[in-house]
Protein backbone atom coordinates (compact mmCIF):
# COMPACT_ATOMS: atom_id res chain seq x y z
CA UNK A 1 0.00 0.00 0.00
CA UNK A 2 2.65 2.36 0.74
CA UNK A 3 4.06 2.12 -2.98
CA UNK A 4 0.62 3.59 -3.84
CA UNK A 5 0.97 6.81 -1.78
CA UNK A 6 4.26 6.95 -2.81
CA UNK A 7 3.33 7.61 -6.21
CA UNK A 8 0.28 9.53 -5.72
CA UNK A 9 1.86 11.86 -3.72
CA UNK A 10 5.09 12.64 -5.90
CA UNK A 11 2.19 13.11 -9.13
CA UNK A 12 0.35 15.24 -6.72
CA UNK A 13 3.19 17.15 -5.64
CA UNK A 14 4.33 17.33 -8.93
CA UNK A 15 1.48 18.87 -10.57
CA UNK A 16 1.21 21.41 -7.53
CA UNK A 17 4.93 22.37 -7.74
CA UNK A 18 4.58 23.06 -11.78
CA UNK A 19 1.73 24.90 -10.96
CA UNK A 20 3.00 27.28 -8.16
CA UNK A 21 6.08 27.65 -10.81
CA UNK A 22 3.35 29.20 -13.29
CA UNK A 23 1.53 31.19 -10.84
CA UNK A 24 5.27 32.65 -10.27
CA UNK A 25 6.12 33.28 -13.64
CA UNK A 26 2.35 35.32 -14.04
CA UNK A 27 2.74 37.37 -11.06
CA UNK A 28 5.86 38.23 -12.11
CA UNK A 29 4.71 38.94 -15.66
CA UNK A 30 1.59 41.10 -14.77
CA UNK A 31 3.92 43.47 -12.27
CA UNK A 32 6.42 43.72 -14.95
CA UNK A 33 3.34 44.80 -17.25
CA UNK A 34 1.85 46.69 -14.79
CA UNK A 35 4.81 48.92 -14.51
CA UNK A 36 5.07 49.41 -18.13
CA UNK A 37 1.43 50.20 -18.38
CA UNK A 38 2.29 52.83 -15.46
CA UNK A 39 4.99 53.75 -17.01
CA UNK A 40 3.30 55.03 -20.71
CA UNK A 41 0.67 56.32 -19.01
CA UNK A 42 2.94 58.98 -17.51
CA UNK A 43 4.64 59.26 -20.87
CA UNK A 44 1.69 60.00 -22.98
CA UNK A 45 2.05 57.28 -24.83
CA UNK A 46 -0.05 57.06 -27.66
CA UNK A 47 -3.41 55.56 -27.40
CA UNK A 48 -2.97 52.57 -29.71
CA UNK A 49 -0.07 51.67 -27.58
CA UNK A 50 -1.92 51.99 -24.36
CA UNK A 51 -4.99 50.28 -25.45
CA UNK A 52 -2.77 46.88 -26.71
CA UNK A 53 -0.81 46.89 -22.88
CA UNK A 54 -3.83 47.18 -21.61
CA UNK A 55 -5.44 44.02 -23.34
CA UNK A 56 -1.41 42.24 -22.74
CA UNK A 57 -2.69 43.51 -18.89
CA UNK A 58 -5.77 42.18 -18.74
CA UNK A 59 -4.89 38.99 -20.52
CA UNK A 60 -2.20 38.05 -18.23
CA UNK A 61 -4.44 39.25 -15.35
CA UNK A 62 -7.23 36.51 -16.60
CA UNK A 63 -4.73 33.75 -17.02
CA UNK A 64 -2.82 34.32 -13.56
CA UNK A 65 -6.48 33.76 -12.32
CA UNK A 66 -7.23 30.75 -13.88
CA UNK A 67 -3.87 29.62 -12.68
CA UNK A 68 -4.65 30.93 -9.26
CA UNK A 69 -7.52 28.76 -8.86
CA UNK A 70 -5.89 25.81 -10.57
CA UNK A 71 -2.82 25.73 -7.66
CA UNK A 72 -5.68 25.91 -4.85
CA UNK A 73 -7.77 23.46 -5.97
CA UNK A 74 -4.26 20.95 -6.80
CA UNK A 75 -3.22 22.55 -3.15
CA UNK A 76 -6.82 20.95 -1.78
CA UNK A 77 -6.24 17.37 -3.56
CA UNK A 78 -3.19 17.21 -2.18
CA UNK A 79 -3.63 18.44 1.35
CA UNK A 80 -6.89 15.41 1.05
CA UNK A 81 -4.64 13.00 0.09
CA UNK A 82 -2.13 13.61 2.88
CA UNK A 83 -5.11 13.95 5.49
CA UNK A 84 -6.52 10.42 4.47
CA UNK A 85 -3.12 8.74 4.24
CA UNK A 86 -1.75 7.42 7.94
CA UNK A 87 0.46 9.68 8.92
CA UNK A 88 2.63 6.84 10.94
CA UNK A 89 2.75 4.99 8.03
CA UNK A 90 4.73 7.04 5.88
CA UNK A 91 5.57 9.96 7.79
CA UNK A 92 9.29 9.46 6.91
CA UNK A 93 9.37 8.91 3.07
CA UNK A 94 10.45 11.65 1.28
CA UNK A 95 7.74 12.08 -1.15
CA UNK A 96 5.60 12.76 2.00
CA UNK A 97 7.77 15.71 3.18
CA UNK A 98 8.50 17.05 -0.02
CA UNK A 99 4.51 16.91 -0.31
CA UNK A 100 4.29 18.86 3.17
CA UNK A 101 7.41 21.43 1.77
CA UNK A 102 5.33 22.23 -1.20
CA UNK A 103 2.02 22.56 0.87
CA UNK A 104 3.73 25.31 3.27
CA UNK A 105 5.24 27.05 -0.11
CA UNK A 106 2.01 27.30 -1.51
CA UNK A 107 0.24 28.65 1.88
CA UNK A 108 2.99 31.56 2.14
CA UNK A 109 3.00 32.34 -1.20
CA UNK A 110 -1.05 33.30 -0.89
CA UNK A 111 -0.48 34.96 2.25
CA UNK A 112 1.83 37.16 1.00
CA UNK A 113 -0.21 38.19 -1.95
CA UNK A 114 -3.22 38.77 0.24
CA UNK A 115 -1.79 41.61 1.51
C-alpha cells in the first residue's frame, strides 16, 4: 500500500509544484506589465499603444487567475490526500515531506499576496 501513496503523492506534488512555478512566472509577468502600463501612461504614450498593454494587462491578469484557482484546488487534492493517508505509516518517506514542503510554499505564497 505504501508504494501507492508513494506515487500519488510525488504526481500530486508534482502537478502542484509546476503549478506554483506558473503562478510565479504570471505574477511576475503582470507586475512587470503593470509597470510598463504605469509607465506610458505617464509618458503620454499614444493611445494605440496603451490600449494593446492594456489588453497584454488584462490577458495576463485573466490567465494568472485561472492559474490561481488551478494551484488551490491541486493545493486541496493534495492536502486530502495527505489527510486520508496514515500519517505513521509514511511519515518518513520523502515524497511525504516534499509533499508537506510544497504545501507550506504554496500557503505563504497566498499569504503574501493577500496583503
Amino acid at each position: 500500500m505504501e508504494k501507492n501513496y508513494q506515487k500519488e503523492l510525488t504526481l500530486k506534488s508534482n502537478s502542484v509544484k509546476r503549478l506554483f512555478k506558473e503562478c510565479g512566472m504570471y505574477e511576475a509577468e503582470f507586475q512587470k506589465l503593470n509597470s510598463k502600463n504605469e509607465e506610458m501612461k505617464e509618458n503620454g504614450s499614444d493611445e494605440y499603444s496603451m490600449k494593446k498593454q492594456k489588453e497584454y494587462l488584462e490577458e495576463t491578469l485573466s490567465v494568472r487567475n485561472v492559474t490561481r484557482s488551478k494551484l488551490r484546488s491541486s493545493t486541496d487534492v493534495l492536502t486530502s490526500l495527505i489527510n486520508e493517508i496514515d500519517a505513521e505509516e509514511i511519515k518518513n518517506l520523502d515524497e511525504y515531506k516534499n509533499a508537506n514542503e510544497i504545501l507550506e510554499s504554496v500557503k505563504q505564497f497566498f499569504e503574501k499576496i493577500q496583503d
